[in-house]
Protein backbone atom coordinates (compact mmCIF):
# COMPACT_ATOMS: atom_id res chain seq x y z
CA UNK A 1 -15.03 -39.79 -3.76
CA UNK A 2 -13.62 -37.34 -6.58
CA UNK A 3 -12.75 -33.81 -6.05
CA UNK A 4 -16.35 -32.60 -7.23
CA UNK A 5 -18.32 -34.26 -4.92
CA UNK A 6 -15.40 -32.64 -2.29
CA UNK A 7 -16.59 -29.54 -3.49
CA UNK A 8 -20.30 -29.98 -3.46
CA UNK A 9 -20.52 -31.23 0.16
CA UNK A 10 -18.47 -27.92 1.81
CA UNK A 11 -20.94 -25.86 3.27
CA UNK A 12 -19.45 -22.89 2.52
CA UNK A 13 -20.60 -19.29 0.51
CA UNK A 14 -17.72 -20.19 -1.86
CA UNK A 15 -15.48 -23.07 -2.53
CA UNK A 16 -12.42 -24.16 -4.96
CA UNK A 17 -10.88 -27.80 -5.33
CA UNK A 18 -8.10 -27.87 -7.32
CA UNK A 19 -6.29 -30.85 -8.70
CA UNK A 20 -2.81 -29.41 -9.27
CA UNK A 21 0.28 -31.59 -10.91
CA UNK A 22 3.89 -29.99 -11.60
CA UNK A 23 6.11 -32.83 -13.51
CA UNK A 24 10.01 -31.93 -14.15
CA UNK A 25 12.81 -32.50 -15.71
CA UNK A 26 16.20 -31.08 -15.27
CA UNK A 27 19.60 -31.24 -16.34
CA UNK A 28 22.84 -29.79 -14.82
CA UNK A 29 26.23 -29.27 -16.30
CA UNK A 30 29.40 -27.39 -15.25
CA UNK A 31 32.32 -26.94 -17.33
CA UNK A 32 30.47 -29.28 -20.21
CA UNK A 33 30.81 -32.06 -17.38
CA UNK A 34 27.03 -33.96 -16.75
CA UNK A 35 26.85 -33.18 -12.84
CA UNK A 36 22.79 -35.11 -12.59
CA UNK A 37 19.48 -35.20 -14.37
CA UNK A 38 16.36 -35.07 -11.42
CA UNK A 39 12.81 -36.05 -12.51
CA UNK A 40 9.82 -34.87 -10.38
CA UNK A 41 6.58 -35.11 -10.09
CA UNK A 42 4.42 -33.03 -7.45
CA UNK A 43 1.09 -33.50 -7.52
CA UNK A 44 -2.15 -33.21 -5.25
CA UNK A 45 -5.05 -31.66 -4.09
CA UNK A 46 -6.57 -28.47 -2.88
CA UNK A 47 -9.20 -26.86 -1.33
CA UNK A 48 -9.91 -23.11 -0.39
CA UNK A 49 -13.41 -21.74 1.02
CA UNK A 50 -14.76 -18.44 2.23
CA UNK A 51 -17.88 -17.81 4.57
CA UNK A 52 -18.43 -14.52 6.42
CA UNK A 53 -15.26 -12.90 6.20
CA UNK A 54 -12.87 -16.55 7.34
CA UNK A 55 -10.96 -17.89 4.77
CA UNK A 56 -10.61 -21.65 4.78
CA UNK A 57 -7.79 -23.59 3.31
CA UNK A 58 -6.29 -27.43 2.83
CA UNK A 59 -4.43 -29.40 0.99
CA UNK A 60 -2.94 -32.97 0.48
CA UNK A 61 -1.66 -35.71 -2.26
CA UNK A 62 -4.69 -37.60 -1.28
CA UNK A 63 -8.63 -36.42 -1.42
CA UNK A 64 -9.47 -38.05 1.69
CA UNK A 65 -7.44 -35.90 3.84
CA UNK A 66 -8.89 -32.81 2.89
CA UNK A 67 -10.25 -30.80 5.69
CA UNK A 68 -10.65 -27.33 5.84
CA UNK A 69 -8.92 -25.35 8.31
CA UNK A 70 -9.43 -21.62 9.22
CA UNK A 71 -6.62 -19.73 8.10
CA UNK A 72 -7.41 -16.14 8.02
CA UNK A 73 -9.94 -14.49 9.75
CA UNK A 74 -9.59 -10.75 9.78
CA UNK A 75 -8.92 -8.16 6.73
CA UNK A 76 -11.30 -10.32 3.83
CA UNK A 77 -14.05 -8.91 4.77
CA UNK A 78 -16.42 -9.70 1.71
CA UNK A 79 -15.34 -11.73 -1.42
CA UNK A 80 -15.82 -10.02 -4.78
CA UNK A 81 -19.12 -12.20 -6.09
CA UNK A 82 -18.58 -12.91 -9.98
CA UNK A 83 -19.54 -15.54 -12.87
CA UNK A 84 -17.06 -18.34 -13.03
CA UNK A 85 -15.56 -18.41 -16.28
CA UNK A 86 -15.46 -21.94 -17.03
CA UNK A 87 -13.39 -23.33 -19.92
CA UNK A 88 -9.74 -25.44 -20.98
CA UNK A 89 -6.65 -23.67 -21.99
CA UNK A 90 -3.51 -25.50 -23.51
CA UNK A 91 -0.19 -24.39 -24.75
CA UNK A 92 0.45 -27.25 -28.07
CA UNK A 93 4.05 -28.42 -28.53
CA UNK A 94 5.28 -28.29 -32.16
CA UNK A 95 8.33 -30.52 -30.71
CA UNK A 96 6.97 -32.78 -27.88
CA UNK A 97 10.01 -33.04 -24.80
CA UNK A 98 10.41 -36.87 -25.58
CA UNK A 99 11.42 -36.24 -29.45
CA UNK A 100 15.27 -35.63 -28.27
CA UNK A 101 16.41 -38.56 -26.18
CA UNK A 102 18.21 -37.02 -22.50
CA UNK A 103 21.53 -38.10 -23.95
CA UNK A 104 20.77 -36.04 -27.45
CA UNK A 105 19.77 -32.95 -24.79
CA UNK A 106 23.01 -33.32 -22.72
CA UNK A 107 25.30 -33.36 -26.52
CA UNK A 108 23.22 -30.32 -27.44
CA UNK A 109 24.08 -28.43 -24.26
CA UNK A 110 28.03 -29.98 -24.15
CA UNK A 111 28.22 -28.73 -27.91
CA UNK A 112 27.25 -25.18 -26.86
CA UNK A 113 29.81 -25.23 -24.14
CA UNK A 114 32.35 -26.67 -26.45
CA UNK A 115 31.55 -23.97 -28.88
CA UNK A 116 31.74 -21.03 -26.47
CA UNK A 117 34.61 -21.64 -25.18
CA UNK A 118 36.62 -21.79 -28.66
CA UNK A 119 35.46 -18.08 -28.88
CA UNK A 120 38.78 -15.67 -29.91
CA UNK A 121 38.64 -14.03 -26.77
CA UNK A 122 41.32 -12.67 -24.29
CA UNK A 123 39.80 -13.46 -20.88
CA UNK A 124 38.98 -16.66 -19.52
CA UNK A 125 36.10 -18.63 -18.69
CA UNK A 126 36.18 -19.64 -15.34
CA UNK A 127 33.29 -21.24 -14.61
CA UNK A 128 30.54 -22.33 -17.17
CA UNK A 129 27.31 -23.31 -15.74
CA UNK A 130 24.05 -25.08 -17.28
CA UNK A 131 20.27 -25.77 -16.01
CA UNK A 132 18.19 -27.02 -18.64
CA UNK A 133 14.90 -27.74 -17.38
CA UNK A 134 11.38 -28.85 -19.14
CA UNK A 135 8.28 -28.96 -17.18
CA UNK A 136 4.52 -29.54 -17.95
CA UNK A 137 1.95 -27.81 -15.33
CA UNK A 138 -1.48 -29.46 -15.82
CA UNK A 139 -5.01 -27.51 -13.44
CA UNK A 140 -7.97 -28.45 -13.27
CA UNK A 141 -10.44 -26.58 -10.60
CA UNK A 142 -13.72 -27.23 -10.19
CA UNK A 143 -16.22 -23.90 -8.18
CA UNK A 144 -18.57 -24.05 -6.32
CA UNK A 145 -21.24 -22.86 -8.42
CA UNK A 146 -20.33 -26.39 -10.99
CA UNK A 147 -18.31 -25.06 -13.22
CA UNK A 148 -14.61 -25.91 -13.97
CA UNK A 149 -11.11 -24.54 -15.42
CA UNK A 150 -8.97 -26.67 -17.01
CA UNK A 151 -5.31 -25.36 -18.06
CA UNK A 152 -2.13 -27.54 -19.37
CA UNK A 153 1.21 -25.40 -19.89
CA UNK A 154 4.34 -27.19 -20.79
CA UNK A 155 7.65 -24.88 -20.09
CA UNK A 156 11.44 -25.21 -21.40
CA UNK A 157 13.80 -23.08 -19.85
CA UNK A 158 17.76 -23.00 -20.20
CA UNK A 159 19.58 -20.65 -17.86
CA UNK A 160 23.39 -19.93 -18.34
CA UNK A 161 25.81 -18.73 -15.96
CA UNK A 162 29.63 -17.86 -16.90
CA UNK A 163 32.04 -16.13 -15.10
CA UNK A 164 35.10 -14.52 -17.35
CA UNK A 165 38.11 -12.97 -16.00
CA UNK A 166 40.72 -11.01 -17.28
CA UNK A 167 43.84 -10.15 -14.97
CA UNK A 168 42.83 -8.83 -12.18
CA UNK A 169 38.81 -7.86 -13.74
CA UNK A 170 36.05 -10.78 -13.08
CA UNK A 171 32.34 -10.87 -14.24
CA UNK A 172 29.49 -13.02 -14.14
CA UNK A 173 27.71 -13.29 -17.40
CA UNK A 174 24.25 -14.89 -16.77
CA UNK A 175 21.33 -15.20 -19.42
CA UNK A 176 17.95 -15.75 -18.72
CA UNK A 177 16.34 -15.07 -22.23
CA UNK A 178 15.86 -18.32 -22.85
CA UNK A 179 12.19 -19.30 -21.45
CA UNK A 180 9.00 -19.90 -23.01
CA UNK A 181 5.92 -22.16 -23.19
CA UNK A 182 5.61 -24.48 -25.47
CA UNK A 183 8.44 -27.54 -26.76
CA UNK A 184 11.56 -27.80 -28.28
CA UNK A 185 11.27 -25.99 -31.44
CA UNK A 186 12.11 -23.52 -29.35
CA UNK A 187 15.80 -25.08 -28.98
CA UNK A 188 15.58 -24.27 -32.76
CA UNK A 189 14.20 -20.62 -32.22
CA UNK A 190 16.31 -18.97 -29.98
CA UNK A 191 19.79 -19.13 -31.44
CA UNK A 192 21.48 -19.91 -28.10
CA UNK A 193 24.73 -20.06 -29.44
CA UNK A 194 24.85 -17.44 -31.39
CA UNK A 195 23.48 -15.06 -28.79
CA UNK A 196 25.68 -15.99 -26.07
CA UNK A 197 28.69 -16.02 -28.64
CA UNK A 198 28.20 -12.10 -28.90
CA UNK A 199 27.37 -11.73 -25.17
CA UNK A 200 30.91 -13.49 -24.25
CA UNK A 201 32.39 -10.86 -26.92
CA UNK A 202 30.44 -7.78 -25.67
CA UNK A 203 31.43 -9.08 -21.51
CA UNK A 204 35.23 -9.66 -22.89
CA UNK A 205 35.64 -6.22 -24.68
CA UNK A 206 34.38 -4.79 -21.67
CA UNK A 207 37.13 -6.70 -19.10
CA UNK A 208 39.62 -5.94 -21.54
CA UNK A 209 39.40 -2.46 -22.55
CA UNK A 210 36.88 -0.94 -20.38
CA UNK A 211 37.20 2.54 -18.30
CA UNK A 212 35.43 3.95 -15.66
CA UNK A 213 32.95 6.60 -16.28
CA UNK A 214 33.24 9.77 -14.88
CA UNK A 215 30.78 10.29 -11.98
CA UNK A 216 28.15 12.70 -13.25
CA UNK A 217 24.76 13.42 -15.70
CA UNK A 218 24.09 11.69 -18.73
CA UNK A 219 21.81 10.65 -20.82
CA UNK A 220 21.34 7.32 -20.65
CA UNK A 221 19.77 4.52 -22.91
CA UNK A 222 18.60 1.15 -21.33
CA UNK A 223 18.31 -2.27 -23.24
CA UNK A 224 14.88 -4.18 -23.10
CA UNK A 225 17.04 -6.55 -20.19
CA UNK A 226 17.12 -3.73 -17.54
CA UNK A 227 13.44 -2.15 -19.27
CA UNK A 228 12.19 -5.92 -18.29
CA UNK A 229 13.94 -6.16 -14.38
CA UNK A 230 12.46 -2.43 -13.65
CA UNK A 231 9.16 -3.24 -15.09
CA UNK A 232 9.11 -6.50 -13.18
CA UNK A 233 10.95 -5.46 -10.03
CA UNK A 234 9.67 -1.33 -9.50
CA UNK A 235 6.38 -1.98 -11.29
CA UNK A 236 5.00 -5.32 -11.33
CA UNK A 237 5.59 -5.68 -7.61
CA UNK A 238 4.51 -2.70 -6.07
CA UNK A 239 1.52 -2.64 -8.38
CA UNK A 240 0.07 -6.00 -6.60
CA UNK A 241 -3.01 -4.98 -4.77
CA UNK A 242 -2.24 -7.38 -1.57
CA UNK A 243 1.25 -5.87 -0.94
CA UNK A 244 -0.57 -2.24 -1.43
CA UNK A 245 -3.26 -3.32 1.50
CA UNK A 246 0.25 -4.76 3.50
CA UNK A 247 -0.47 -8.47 3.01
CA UNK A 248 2.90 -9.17 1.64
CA UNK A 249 5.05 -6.87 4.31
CA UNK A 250 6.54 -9.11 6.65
CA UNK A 251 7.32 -11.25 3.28
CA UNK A 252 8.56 -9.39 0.68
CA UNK A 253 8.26 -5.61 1.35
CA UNK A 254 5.51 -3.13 0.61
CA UNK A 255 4.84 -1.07 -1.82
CA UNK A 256 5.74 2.93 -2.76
CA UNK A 257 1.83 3.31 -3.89
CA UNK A 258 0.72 2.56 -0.16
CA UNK A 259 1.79 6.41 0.88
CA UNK A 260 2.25 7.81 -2.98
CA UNK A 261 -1.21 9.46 -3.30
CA UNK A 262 -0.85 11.23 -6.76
CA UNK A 263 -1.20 9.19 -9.78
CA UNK A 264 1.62 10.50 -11.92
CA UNK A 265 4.42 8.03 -11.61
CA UNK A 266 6.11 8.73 -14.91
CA UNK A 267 6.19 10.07 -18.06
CA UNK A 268 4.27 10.36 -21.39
CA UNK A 269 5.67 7.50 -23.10
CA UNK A 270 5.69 5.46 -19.64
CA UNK A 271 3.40 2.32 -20.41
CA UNK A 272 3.76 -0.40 -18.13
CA UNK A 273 1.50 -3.46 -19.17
CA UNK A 274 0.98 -7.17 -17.21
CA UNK A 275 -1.06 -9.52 -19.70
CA UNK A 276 -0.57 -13.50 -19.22
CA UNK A 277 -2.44 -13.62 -22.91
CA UNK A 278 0.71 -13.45 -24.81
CA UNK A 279 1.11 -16.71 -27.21
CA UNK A 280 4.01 -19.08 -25.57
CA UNK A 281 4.58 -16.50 -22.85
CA UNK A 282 6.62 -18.43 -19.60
CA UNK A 283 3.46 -16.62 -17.65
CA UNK A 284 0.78 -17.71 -20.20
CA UNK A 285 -3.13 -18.29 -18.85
CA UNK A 286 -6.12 -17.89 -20.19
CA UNK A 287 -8.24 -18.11 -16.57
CA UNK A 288 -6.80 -17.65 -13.69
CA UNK A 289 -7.09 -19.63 -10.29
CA UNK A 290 -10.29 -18.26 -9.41
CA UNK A 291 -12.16 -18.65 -12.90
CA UNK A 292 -12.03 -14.94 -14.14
CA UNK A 293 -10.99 -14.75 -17.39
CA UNK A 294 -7.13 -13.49 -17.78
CA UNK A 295 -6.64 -10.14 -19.92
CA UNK A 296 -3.86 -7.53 -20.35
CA UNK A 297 -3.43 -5.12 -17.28
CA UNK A 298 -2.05 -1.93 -18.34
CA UNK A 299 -0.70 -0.95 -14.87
CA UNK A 300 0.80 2.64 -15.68
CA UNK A 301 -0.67 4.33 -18.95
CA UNK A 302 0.67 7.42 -20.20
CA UNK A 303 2.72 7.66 -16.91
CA UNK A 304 -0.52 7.56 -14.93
CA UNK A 305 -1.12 4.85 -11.97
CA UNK A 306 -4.16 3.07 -14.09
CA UNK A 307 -4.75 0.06 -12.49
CA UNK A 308 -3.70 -2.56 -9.93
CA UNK A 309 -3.15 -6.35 -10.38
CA UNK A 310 -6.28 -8.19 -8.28
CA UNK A 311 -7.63 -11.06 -7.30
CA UNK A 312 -11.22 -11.69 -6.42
CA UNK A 313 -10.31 -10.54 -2.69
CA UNK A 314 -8.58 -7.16 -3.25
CA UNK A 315 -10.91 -6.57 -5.84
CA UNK A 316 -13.76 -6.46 -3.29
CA UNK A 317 -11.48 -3.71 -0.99
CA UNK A 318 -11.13 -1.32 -4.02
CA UNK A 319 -14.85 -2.06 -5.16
CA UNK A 320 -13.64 -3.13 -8.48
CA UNK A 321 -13.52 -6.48 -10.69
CA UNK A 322 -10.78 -8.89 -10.44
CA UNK A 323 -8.43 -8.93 -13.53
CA UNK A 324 -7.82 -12.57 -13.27
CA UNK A 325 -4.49 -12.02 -11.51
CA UNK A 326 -4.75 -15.21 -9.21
CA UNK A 327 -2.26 -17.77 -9.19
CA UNK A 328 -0.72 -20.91 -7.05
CA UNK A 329 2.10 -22.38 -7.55
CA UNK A 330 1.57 -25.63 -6.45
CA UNK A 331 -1.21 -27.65 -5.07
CA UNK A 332 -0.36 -27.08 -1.34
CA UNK A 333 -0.49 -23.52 -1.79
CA UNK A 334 -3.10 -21.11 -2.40
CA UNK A 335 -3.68 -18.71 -4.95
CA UNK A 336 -2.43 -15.09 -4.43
CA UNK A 337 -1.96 -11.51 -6.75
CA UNK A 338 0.71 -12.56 -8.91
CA UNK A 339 2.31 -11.16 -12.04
CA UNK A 340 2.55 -12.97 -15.56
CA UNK A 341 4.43 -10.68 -18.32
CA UNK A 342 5.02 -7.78 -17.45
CA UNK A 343 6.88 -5.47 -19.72
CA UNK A 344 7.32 -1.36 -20.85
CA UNK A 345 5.42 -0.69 -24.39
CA UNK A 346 7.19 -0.49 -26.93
CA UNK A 347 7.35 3.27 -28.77
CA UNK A 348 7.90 4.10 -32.93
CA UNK A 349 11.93 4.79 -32.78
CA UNK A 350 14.52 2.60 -34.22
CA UNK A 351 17.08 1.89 -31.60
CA UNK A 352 19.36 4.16 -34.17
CA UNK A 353 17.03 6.47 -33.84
CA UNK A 354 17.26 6.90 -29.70
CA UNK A 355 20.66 7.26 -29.59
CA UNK A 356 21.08 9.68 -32.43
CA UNK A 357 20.05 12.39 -30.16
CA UNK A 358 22.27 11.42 -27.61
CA UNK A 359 25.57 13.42 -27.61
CA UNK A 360 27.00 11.95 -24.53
CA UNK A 361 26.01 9.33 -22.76
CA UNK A 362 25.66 5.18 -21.52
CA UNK A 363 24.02 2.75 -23.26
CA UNK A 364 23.28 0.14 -21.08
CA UNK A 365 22.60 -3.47 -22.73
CA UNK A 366 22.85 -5.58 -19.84
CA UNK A 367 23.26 -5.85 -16.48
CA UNK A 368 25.31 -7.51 -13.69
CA UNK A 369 23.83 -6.61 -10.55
CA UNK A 370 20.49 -5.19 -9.34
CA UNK A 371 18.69 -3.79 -6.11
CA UNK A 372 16.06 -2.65 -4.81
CA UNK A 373 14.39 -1.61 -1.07
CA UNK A 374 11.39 -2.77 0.51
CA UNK A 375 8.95 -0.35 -0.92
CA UNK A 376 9.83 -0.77 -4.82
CA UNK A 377 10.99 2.70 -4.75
CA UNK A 378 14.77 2.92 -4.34
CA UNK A 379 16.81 0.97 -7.42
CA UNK A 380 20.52 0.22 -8.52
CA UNK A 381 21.56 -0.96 -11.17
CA UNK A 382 25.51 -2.18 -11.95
CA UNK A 383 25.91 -2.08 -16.12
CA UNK A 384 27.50 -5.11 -17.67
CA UNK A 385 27.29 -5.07 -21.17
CA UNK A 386 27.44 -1.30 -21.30
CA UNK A 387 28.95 1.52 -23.94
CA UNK A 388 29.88 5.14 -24.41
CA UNK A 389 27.33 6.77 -26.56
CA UNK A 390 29.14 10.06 -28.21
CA UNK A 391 27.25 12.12 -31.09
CA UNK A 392 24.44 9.32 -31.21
CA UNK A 393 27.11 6.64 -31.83
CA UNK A 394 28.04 4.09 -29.85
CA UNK A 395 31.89 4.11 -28.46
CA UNK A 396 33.97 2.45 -26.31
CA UNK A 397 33.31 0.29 -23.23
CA UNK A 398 32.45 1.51 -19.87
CA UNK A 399 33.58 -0.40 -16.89
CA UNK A 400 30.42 -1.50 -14.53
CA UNK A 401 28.68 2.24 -14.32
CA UNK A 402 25.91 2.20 -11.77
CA UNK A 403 22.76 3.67 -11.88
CA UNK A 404 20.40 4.46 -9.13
CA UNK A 405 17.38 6.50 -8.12
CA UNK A 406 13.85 6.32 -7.16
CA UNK A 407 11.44 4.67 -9.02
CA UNK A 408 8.88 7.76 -9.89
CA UNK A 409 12.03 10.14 -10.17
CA UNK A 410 13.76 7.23 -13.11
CA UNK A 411 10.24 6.80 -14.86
CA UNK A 412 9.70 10.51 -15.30
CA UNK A 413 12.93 11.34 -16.84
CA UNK A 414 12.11 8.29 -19.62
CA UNK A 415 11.29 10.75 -22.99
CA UNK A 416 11.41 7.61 -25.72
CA UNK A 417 11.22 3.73 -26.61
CA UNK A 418 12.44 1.90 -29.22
CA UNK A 419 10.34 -0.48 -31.56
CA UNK A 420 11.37 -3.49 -30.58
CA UNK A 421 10.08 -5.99 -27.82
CA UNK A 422 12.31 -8.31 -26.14
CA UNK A 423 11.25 -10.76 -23.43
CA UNK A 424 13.70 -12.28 -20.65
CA UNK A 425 12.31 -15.49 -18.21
CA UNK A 426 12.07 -15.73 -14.56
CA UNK A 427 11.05 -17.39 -11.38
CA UNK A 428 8.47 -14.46 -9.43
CA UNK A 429 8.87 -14.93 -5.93
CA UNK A 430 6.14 -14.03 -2.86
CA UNK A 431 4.25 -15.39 -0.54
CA UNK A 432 4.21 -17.51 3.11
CA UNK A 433 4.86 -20.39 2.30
CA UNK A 434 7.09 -18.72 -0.65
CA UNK A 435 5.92 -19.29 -4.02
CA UNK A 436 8.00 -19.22 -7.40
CA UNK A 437 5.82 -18.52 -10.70
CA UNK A 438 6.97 -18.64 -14.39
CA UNK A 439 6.93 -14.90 -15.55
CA UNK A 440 8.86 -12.78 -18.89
CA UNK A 441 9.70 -9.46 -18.30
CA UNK A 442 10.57 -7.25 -20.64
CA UNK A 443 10.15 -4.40 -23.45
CA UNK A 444 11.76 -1.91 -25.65
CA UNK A 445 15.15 0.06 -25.61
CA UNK A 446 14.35 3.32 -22.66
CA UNK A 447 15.90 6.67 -23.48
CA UNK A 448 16.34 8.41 -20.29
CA UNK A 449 17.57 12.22 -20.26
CA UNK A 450 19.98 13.53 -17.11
CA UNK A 451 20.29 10.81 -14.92
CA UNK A 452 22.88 10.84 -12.59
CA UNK A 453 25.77 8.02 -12.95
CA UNK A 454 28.26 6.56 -10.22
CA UNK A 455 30.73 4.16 -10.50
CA UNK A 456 31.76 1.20 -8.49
C-alpha cells in the first residue's frame, strides 16, 4: 500500500497524506574545541481529515499504522473549500553540503574562532560558542481530490554565541544572521568573519567606554536586528488568525487584535509584510501544507491592520481565502498558521539620511535582551550594540539603554525607514505538541520620534 491509495480509501469530505522527511547535520564547538557532530534523520507519515466539523489526525514512520483518530471536535465548524494547487518546489544548491568534507567544516569554523579571538580588543572572550547545522526538508502531500505538492528545501545555518567581559561589565554577543536556504556558497556569501570581527569591536567599545543614558525622551533609531524581532515577535505573532480566535492561548499567549477593534496600529510608513516567496529565504515555500499557493501577506499597510495570516480553517471563520500560511514541522505534527519572513518595508532614506535629523538621541544596532507579554502588546528591549546620536552624528557608546512600550503606541511614533533590507534567521515556535519552523525576520533601519528610554 503507498500513501495514495491511504488517501483514496478515507471516507472523509477532505483528506491529506503527507510523506514528511527532516535529515540533519550538526556540528558543535566551544572555545574552537570539537565538542560532537549528530546526524539525523526523521522521517514518516501523515494523515489529517475533516468531515462535519471533526478534525481527524495520525501519524507514524510506517503507512500501515495509520489510523485516524478524532482530535478536535468543536470550533472548525466548516473547512474553507478551495482548488488544490498542485505542483514541485525546490531550493538548488550552487555548493552541494558534501563538497566540504566534516573535517574541512570543523577547520573553517576553528579558523573563525582562531581569528576572532586575535582581535585588538580590551575585554575578554569568555566563552565562544558554535552550532553549525545543514539540513534538507523534502514534502510530498498528496489531497484528496488527486492532486499532489511536492517541496525540497535544503537549509545551512551557523549560530554564534560569545560572551566578553571587561572588569566588572559582561555581555553576551549572539548572531543569528547567518541562515538561509540553499548550500554552501553561502559560507562564501556572508562574510562571517568579517561581520562578527566588527560586532566583537562595536560589543568591546561598548564594555569599555560605555555610559548610562540619562532616563528620559529621545529620538531613537532602530537597526534592521530589532526592526526584524518586533516585526516577528509584536507583528507576526499576534497577526496569526488561530491565536486571534484563542487557539494558541494556553500555548503561547493571545493576541492584542482579539480586543483591539480599530484598525490603525501604526503609522504611515508602518508596512509590515510575511511572504515565504523570497529566493533562499530560511522560510521559503512556494505551496503550503494544504496546497494553496504561498504569496506575500502584507499584514499592516500604511499602519492599517490589512490582513491576517490563515490557513484553510481560519479562513472559513473570517469568510475569506487562505493565504497559504499552513505549515508542519514534522511528519507527526499537523499543519498550523505559521509565519515565514516576516519583515518592516523598507522606505527611500539612506541610513545617513535618518539620523541627520536627529539632534539627540540612541541608535540602536543590536540587541541583548528582549520581552514581550502574552498578548504581543507590551515589549522591552535591552540595547547592545547601541550609540549616542548628537546633531545627526553618531557619538559615543551607551551602556545597555532599554526601551519599552506597547506595541500600537511604538509603531505609531515610527515617522521613517531606511533603504536597506537586512534579514536575521530563526527557529518560530507554537503549537501542542510545540513546533519549531525556519523563519528570517527582518527590514530596514526605524526612525522613531519621543520614545521614552530607561536604563538598567
Amino acid at each position: 500500500m503507498d500513501l495514495d491509495e491511504v488517501v483514496k480509501r478515507t471516507n472523509l469530505s477532505y483528506v491529506e497524506g503527507r510523506e514528511h522527511v527532516n535529515e540533519t547535520t550538526s556540528i558543535y564547538l566551544m572555545n574552537g574545541q570539537l565538542l560532537g557532530v549528530s546526524r539525523e534523520s526523521y522521517a514518516g507519515y501523515a494523515l489529517r481529515g475533516y468531515d462535519n466539523g471533526v478534525l481527524y489526525f495520525s501519524s507514524s514512520k510506517s503507512l500501515d499504522n495509520l489510523k485516524l483518530v478524532k482530535v478536535k471536535a468543536d470550533g472548525w465548524e466548516r473547512l474553507e473549500d478551495v482548488q488544490v494547487n498542485p505542483g514541485r518546489y525546490e531550493v538548488k544548491q550552487k555548493r552541494s553540503f558534501d563538497s566540504m568534507s566534516l573535517d574541512e567544516k570543523v577547520k573553517f569554523l576553528k579558523d573563525v574562532y582562531l581569528n576572532l579571538t586575535k582581535l585588538d580588543v580590551k575585554s575578554k572572550i569568555l566563552n565562544f560558542n558554535v552550532n553549525y547545522l545543514e539540513s534538507v526538508e523534502e514534502k510530498r502531500i498528496v489531497f484528496h481530490d488527486g492532486n499532489e505538492v511536492r517541496g525540497r528545501v535544503p537549509r545551512v545555518w551557523i549560530y554564534f554565541s560569545i560572551v566578553m567581559k571587561y572588569q566588572d561589565r559582561t555581555a553576551t554577543v549572539w548572531s543569528d544572521e547567518f541562515g538561509a536556504s540553499g548550500g554552501l556558497e553561502w559560507l562564501d556569501n556572508w562574510g562571517i568573519e568579517e561581520k562578527l570581527a566588527e560586532k566583537i569591536r562595536e560589543v568591546d567599545q561598548v564594555l569599555v567606554k560605555g555610559k548610562a543614558l540619562k532616563e528620559g525622551k529621545y529620538d531613537v533609531v532602530l537597526g534592521p536586528m530589532l526592526a526584524g524581532i518586533m516585526a516577528h515577535e509584536s507583528v507576526g505573532h499576534p497577526f496569526e488568525a488561530d491565536r486571534v480566535l484563542g487557539r494558541e492561548a494556553a500555548q503561547a499567549g493571545l493576541s492584542y487584535l482579539t480586543y483591539m477593534k480599530e484598525k490603525k496600529v501604526g503609522s504611515e510608513a508602518v508596512t509590515v509584510i510575511d511572504d515565504p516567496t523570497l529566493p533562499n529565504s530560511n522560510g521559503f515555500f512556494e505551496i503550503d501544507d494544504e496546497g494553496v499557493k504561498a504569496r506575500p501577506k502584507y499584514l499592516i499597510k500604511k499602519g492599517e491592520v490589512n490582513e491576517l495570516l490563515h490557513n484553510r480553517f481560519s479562513a472559513s471563520k473570517y469568510n475569506t481565502k487562505s493565504n497559504g500560511s499552513a505549515r508542519a514541522m514534522s511528519y507527526n505534527r499537523e499543519p498550523l498558521i505559521r509565519m515565514s519572513n516576516t519583515f518592516f518595508q523598507p522606505g527611500d532614506m539612506t541610513l545617513e539620511e535618518l539620523l541627520a535629523d536627529v539632534k539627540e538621541g540612541v541608535y540602536f544596532k543590536s540587541y541583548m535582551e528582549w520581552n514581550i507579554d502574552d498578548l504581543r502588546l507590551g515589549e522591552r528591549y535591552v540595547g547592545l550594540q547601541a550609540f549616542e546620536v548628537r546633531n545627526g552624528e553618531l557619538g559615543d557608546p551607551v551602556l545597555f539603554p532599554v526601551l519599552e512600550g506597547k506595541t500600537n503606541e511604538l509603531l505609531s511614533k515610527v515617522d521613517g525607514a531606511s533603504d536597506r533590507l537586512q534579514f536575521f534567521a530563526g527557529v518560530c515556535g507554537k503549537g501542542d505538541p510545540d513546533q519549531g519552523v525556519p523563519v528570517w525576520m527582518g527590514g530596514p533601519d526605524l526612525r522613531l520620534r519621543d520614545v521614552y528610554l530607561k536604563v538598567i
